[in-house]
Protein backbone atom coordinates (compact mmCIF):
# COMPACT_ATOMS: atom_id res chain seq x y z
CA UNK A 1 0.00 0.00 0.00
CA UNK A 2 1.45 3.24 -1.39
CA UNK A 3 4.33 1.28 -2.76
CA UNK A 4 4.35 4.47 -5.31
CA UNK A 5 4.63 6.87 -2.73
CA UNK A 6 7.04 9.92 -0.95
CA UNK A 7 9.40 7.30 0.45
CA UNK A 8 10.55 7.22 -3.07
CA UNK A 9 12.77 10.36 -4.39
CA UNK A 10 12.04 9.47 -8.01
CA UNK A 11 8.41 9.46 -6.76
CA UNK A 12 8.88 13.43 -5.35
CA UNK A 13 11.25 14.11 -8.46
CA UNK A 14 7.81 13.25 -10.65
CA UNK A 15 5.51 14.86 -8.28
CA UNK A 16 7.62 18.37 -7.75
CA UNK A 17 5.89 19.86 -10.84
CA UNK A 18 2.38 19.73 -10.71
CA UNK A 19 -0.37 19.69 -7.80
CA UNK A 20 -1.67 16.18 -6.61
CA UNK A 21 -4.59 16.29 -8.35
CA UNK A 22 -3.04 17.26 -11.53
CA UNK A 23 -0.89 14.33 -11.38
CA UNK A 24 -4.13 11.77 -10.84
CA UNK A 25 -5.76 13.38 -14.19
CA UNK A 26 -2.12 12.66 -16.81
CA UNK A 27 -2.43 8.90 -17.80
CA UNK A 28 1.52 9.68 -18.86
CA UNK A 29 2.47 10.78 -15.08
CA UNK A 30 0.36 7.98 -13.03
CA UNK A 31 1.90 5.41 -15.19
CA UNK A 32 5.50 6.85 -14.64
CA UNK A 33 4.66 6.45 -10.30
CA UNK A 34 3.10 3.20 -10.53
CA UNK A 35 6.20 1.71 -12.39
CA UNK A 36 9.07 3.44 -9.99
CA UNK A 37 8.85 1.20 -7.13
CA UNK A 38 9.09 -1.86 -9.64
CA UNK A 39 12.18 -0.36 -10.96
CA UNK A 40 13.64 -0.44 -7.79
CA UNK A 41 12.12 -3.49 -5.76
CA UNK A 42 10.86 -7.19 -7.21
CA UNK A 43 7.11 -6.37 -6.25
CA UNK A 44 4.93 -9.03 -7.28
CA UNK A 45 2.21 -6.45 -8.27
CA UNK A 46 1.74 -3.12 -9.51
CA UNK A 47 -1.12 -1.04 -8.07
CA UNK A 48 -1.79 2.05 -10.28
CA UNK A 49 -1.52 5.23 -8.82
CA UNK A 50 -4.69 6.96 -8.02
CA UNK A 51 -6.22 8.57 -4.94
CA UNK A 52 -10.04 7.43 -3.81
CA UNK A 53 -11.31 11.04 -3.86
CA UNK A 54 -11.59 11.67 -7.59
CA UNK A 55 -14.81 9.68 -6.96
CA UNK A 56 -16.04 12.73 -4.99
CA UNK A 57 -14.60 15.01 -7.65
CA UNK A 58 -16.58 12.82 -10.51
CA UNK A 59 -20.02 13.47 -8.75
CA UNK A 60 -19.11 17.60 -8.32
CA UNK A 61 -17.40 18.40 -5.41
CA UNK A 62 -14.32 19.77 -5.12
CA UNK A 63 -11.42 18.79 -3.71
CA UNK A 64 -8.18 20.19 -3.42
CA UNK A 65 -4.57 18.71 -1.73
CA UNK A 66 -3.16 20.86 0.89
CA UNK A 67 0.42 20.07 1.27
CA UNK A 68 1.55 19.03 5.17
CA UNK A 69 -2.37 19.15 5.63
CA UNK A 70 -4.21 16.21 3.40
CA UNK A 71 -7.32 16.51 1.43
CA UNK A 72 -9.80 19.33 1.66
CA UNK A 73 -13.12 20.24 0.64
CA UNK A 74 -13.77 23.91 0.95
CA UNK A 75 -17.67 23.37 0.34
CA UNK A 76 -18.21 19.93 2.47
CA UNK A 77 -22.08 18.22 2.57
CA UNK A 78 -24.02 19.95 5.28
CA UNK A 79 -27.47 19.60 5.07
CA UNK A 80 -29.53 16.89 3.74
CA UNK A 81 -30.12 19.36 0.64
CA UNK A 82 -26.62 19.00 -0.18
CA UNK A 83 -26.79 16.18 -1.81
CA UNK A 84 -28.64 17.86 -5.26
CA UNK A 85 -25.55 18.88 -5.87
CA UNK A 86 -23.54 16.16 -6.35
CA UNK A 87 -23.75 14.96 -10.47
CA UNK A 88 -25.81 12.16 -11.41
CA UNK A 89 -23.66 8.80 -10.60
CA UNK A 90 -23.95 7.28 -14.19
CA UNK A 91 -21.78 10.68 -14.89
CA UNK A 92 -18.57 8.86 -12.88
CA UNK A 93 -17.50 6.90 -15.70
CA UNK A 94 -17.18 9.63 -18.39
CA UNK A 95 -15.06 12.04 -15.94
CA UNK A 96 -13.23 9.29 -14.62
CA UNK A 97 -12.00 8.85 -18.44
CA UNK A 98 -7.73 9.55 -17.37
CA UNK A 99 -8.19 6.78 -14.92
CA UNK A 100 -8.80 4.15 -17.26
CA UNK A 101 -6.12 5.75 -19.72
CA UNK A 102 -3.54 5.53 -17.14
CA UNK A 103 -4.42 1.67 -16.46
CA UNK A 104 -4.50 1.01 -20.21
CA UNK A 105 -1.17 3.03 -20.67
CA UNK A 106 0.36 0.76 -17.20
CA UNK A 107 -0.62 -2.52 -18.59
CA UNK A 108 0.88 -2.16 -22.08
CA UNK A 109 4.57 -1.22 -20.13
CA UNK A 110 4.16 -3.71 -17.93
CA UNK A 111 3.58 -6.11 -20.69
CA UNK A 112 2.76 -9.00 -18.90
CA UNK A 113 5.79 -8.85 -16.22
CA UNK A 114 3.73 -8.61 -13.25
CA UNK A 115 -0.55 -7.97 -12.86
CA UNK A 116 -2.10 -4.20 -12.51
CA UNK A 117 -4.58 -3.63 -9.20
CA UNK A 118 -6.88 -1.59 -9.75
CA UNK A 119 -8.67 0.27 -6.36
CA UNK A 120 -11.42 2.50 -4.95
CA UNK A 121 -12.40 3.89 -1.57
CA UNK A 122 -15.44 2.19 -0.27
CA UNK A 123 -19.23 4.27 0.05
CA UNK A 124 -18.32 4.61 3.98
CA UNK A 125 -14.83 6.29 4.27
CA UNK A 126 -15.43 8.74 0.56
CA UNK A 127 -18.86 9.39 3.00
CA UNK A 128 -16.49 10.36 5.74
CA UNK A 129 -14.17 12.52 3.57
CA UNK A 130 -17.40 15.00 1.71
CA UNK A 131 -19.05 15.62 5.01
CA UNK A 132 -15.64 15.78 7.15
CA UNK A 133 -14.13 18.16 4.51
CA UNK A 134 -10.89 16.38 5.18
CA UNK A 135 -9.24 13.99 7.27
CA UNK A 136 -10.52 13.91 11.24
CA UNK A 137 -9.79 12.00 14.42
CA UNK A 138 -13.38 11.37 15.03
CA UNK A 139 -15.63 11.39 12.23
CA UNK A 140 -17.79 13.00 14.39
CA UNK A 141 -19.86 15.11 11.90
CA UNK A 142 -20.36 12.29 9.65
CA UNK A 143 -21.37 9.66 12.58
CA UNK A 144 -23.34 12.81 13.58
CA UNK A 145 -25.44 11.97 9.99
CA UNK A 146 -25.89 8.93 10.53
CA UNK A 147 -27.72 9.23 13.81
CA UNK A 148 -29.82 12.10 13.06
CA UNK A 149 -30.05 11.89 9.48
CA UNK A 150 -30.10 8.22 8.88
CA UNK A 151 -32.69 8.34 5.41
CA UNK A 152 -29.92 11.18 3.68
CA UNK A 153 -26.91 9.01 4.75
CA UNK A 154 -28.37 5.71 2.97
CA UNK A 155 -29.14 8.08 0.36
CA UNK A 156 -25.52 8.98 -0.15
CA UNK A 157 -23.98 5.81 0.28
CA UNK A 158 -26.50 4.83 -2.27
CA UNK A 159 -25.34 7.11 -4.61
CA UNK A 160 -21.69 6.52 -3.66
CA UNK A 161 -22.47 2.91 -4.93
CA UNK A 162 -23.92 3.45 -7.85
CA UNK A 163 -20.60 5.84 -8.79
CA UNK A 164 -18.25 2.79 -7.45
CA UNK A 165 -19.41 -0.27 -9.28
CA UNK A 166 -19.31 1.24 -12.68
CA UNK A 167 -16.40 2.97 -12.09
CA UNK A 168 -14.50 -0.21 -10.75
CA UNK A 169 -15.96 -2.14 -13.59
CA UNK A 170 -14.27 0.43 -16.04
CA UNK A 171 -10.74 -0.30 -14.30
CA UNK A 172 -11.39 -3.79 -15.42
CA UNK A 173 -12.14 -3.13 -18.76
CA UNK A 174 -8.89 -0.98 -19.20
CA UNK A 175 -6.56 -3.73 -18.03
CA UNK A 176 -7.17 -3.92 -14.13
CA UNK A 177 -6.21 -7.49 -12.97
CA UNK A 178 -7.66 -7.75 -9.51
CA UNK A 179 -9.74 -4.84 -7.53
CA UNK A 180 -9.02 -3.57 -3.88
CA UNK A 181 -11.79 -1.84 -1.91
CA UNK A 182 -10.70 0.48 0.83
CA UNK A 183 -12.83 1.06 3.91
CA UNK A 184 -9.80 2.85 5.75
CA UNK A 185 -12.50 4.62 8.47
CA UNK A 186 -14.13 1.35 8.95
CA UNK A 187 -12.40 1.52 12.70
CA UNK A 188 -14.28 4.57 13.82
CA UNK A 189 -18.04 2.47 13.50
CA UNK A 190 -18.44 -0.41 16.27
CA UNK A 191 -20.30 -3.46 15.02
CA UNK A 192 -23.43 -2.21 14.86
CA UNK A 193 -22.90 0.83 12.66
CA UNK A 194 -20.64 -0.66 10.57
CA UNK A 195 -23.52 -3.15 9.90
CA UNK A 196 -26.28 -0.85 9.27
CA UNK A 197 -24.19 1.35 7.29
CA UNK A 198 -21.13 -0.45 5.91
CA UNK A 199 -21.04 -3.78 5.05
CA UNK A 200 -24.73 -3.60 3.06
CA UNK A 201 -23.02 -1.60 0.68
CA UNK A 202 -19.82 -3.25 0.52
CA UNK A 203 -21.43 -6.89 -0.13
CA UNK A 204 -23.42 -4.50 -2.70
CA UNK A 205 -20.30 -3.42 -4.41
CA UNK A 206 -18.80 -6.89 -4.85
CA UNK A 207 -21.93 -8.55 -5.92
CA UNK A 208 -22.49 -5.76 -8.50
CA UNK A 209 -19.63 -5.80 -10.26
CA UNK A 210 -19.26 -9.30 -10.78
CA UNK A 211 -22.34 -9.53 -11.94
CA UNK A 212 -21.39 -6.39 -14.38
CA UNK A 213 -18.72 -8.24 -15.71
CA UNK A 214 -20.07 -11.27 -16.23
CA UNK A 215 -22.84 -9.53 -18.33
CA UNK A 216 -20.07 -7.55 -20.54
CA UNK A 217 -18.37 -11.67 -21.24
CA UNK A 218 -15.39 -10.39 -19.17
CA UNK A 219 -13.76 -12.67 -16.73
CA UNK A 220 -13.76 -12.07 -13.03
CA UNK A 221 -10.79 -10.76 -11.04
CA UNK A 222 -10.17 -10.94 -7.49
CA UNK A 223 -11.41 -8.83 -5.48
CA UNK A 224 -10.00 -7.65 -2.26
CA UNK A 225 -11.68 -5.78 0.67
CA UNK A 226 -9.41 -4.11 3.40
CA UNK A 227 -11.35 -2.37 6.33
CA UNK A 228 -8.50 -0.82 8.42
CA UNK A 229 -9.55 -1.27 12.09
CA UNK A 230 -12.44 -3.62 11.16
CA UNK A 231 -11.09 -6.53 13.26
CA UNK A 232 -14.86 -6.81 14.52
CA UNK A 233 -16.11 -7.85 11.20
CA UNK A 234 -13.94 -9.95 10.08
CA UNK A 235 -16.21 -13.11 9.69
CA UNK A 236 -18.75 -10.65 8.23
CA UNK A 237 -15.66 -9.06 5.62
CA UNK A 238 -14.81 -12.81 4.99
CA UNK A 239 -18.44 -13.85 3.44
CA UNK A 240 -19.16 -10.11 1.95
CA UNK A 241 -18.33 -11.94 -2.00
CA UNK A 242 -14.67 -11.01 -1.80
CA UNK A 243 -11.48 -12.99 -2.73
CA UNK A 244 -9.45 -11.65 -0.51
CA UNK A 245 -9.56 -9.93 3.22
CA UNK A 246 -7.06 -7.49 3.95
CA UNK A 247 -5.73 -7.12 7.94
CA UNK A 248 -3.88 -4.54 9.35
CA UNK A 249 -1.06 -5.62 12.12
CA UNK A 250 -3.70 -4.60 15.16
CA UNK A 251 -4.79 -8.20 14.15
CA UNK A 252 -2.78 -11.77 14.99
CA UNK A 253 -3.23 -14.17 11.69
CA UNK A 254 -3.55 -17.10 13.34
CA UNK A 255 -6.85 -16.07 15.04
CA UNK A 256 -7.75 -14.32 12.38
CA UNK A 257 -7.62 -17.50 10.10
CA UNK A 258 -9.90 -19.43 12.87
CA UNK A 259 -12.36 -16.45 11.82
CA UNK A 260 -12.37 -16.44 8.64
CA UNK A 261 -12.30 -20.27 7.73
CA UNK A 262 -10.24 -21.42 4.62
CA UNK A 263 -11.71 -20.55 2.02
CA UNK A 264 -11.08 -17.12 2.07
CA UNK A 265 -7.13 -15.80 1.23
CA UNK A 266 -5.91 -13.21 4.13
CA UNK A 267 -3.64 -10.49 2.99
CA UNK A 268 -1.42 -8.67 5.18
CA UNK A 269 -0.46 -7.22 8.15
CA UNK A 270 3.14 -6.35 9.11
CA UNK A 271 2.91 -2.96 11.03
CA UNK A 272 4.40 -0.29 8.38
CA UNK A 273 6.62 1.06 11.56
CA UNK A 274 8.34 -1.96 11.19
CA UNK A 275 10.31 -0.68 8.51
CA UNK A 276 11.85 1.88 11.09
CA UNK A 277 13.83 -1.82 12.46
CA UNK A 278 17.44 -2.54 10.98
CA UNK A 279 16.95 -4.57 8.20
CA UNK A 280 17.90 -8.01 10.38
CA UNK A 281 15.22 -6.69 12.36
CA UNK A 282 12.86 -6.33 9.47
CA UNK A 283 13.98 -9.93 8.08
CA UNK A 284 13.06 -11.80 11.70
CA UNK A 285 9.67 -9.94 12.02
CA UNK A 286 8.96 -10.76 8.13
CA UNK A 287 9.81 -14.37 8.74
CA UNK A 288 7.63 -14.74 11.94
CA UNK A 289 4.79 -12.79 10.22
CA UNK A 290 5.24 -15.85 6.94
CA UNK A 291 5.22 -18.59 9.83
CA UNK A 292 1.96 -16.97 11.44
CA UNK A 293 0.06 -16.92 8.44
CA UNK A 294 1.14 -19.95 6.77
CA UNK A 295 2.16 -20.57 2.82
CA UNK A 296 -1.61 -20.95 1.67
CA UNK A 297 -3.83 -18.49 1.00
CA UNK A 298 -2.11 -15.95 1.84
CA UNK A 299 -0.36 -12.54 0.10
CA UNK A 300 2.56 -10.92 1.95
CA UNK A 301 1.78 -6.94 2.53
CA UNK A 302 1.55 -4.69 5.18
CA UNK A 303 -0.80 -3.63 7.27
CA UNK A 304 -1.40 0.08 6.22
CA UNK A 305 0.40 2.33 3.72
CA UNK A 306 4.04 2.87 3.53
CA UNK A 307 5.33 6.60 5.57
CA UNK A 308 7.22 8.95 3.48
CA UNK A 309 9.81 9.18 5.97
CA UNK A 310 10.87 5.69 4.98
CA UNK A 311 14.22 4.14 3.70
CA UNK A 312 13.77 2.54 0.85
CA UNK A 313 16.52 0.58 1.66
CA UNK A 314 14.17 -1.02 4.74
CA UNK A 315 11.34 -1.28 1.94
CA UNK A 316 13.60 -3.49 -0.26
CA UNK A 317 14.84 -5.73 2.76
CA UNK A 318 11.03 -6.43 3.63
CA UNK A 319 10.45 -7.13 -0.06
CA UNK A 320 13.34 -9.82 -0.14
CA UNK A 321 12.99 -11.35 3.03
CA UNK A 322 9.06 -11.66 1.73
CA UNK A 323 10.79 -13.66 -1.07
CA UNK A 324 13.25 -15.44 0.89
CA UNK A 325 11.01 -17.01 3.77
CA UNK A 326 8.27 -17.91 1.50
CA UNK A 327 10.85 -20.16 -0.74
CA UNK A 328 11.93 -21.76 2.24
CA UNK A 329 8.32 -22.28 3.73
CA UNK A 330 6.77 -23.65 0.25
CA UNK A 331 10.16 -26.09 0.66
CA UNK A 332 9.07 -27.38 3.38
């Protein structure tokens, strides 16, 4: 997660010229990030270099990246008659044009070498983000919705979903290999929330676009789901019609396979502050990370996104010792 990222000086060489945003909408530039950190480190995927608010942007709002600050919306939703002006969802696709140019554009360089991921934010957290107008350590005013305006915040995740699956379905179309959803706030709603006003629309999300692309005659690709801080849902997350469920490292894999069962793959969860370790250090908490989760069904990431105060150096020795363990576990 943010494997093309700040950590990476090529990655702030790129970036220097143009605002955030700027960079998202050039096909050219997003490929150019998404292929850096294979340049530098055998990944075994490339994951194409986006952000999950040009969904918002799509259905009219704006949104602008303040640097040292994150994302902000000068004109957040405030009342329930907010929502007429957001753009009508079907819209998405069309403005979301440069996104599928820049996965076309990724998986003719890649050419085959290793698959393209493809990724959105999930109705939930791009909910938290246009009534927030930004990041926040509480999600207060958007919990506030959905106890006192409960009808208006179904509404919006509605229309959220409606944006999402045909946008998502698009990615596949332009070359997207597999599909990660990202319900990053998913930590700040206990079960009960989460289950009211979550997982409905992320089972919604999967089911829809599989059954999308089965209508177009396109195969399916995996599909992962990755609700930082979910650990409470986890059995829920695992039968929500997704390939994969992403951890992050506040949860031990063992137990977390008991939850899940087998037939779902687990992907993560080394804490991203590992990487602060000397690389030894890295390279024994990789290998007892491998051991926990065991050589099947299973894909090798971290918990959370990378830090842009981090050594590549320490990003390279997890990589390897990724590699390295998981040779000598399938040997055995």
């Amino acid at each position: 997660m943010r494997q093309a990222g700040r950590y990476l000086p090529e990655f702030r060489e790129t970036r220097a010229a143009q605002d955030f945003f700027s960079t998202c909408r050039s096909p050219e530039a997003c490929c150019e990030l998404t292929l850096q950190p294979l340049r530098r480190f055998p990944l075994d995927a490339a994951i194409i270099f986006s952000d999950i608010l040009v969904v918002p942007q799509a259905l009219g709002m704006e949104v602008t990246m303040v640097p040292g600050k994150g994302p902000c919306f000068p004109e957040p939703l405030r009342e329930e008659r907010d929502l007429e002006r957001l753009r009508d969802p079907a819209a998405v696709v069309s403005e979301l044009a440069y996104v599928f140019q820049a996965i076309t554009l990724t998986r003719q360089r890649l050419a085959g070498r290793v698959p393209l991921i493809g990724f959105a934010g999930a109705p939930w957290t791009l909910m938290t983000y246009m009534i927030e107008g930004g990041s926040s350590s509480t999600m207060a005013q958007a919990k506030r919705w959905l106890y006192q305006r409960p009808k208006a915040s179904h509404q919006l995740l509605r229309i959220l979903t409606d944006a999402l699956v045909p946008y998502l379905v698009g990615q596949v179309v332009a070359g997207a290999q597999a599909l990660q959803l990202f319900e990053s706030h998913a930590g700040h709603l206990g079960p009960q929330l989460f289950n009211k006003f979550a997982l409905p629309y992320i089972r919604d999300v999967a089911k829809r676009v599989k059954a999308m692309l089965q209508e177009a005659g396109l195969a399916p690709v995996p599909m992962i789901v990755f609700a930082k801080d979910g650990h409470f849902a986890l059995e829920e997350l695992a039968q929500a019609g997704y390939e994969v469920v992403g951890l992050d490292w506040t949860v031990a894999p063992q137990k977390a396979r008991e939850r899940v069962g087998k037939n779902v793959t687990l992907q993560g969860n080394l804490d991203p502050c590992a990487l602060y370790a000397p690389e030894e250090e890295i390279g024994r908490l990789v290998q007892q990370m491998l051991d926990d989760f065991g050589p099947q069904r299973y894909i090798a990431n971290l918990g959370h996104g990378l830090y842009p105060d981090m050594d590549p150096e320490h990003v390279g020795a997890f990589v390897d010792a990724v590699h390295k363990y998981s040779r000598a576990l399938r040997q055995n």
